[in-house]
Protein backbone atom coordinates (compact mmCIF):
# COMPACT_ATOMS: atom_id res chain seq x y z
CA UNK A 1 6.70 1.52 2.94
CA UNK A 2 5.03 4.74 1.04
CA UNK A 3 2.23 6.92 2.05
CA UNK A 4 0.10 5.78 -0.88
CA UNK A 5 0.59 2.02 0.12
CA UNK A 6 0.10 2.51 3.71
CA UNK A 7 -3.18 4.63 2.70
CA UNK A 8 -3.99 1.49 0.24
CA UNK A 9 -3.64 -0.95 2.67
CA UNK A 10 -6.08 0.66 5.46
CA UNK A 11 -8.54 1.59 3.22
CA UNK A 12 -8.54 -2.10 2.65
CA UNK A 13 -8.45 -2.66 6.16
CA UNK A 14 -11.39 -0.50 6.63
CA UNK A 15 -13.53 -1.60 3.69
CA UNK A 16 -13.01 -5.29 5.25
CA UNK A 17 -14.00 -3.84 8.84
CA UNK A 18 -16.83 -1.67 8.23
CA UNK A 19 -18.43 -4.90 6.18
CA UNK A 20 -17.73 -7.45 9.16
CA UNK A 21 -19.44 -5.17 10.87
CA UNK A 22 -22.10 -4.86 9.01
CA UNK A 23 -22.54 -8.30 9.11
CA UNK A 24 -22.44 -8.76 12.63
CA UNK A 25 -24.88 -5.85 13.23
CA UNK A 26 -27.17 -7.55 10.58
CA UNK A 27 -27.42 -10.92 12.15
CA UNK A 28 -27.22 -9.88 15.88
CA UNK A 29 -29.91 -6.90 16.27
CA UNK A 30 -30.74 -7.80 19.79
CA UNK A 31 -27.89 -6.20 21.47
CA UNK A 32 -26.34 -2.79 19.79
CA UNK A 33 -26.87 -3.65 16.16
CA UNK A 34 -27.75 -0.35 15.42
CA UNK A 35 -24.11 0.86 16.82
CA UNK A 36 -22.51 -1.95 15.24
CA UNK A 37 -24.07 -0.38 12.01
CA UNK A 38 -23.29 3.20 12.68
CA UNK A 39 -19.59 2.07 13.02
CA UNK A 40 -19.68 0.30 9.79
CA UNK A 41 -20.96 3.75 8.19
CA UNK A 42 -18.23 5.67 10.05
CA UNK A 43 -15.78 3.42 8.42
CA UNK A 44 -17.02 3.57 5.13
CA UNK A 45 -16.95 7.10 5.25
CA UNK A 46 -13.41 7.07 5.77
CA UNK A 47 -12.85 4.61 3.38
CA UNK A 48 -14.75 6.78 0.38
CA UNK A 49 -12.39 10.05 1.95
CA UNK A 50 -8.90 7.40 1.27
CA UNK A 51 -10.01 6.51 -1.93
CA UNK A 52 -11.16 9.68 -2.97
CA UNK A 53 -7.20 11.33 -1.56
CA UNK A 54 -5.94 8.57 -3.89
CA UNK A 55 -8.10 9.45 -7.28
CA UNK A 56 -6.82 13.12 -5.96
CA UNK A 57 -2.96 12.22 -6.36
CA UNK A 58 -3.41 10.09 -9.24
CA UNK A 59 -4.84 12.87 -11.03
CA UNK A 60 -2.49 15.65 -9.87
CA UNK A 61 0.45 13.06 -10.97
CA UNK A 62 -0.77 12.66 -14.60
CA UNK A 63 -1.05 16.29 -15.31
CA UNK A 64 2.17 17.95 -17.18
């Protein structure tokens, strides 16, 4: 498997986690919905920093 699939595949993972989360922190408030939410951020964060490594590489590939 290659870096750039592996990094594909998380930030998929991620996206998917951080809006199950979101989700969950949404509909349960009573107990720790604002962590739930702050984790959900976290991992959206990361998954804006994979995506923009990947614009990064896809760039630096198409130059001559």
């Amino acid at each position: 498997m290659s870096f750039e699939k592996l990094i594909s595949i998380t930030s998929r993972l991620f996206f998917l986690g951080a809006f199950v989360l979101l989700g969950i922190a949404l509909i349960e408030r009573v107990a720790n919905g604002g962590r739930l939410l702050e984790f959900a951020v976290v991992l959206l964060v990361f998954v804006i920093a994979m995506q923009l490594r990947e614009m990064k590489e896809e760039l630096k590939s198409r130059k001559p």
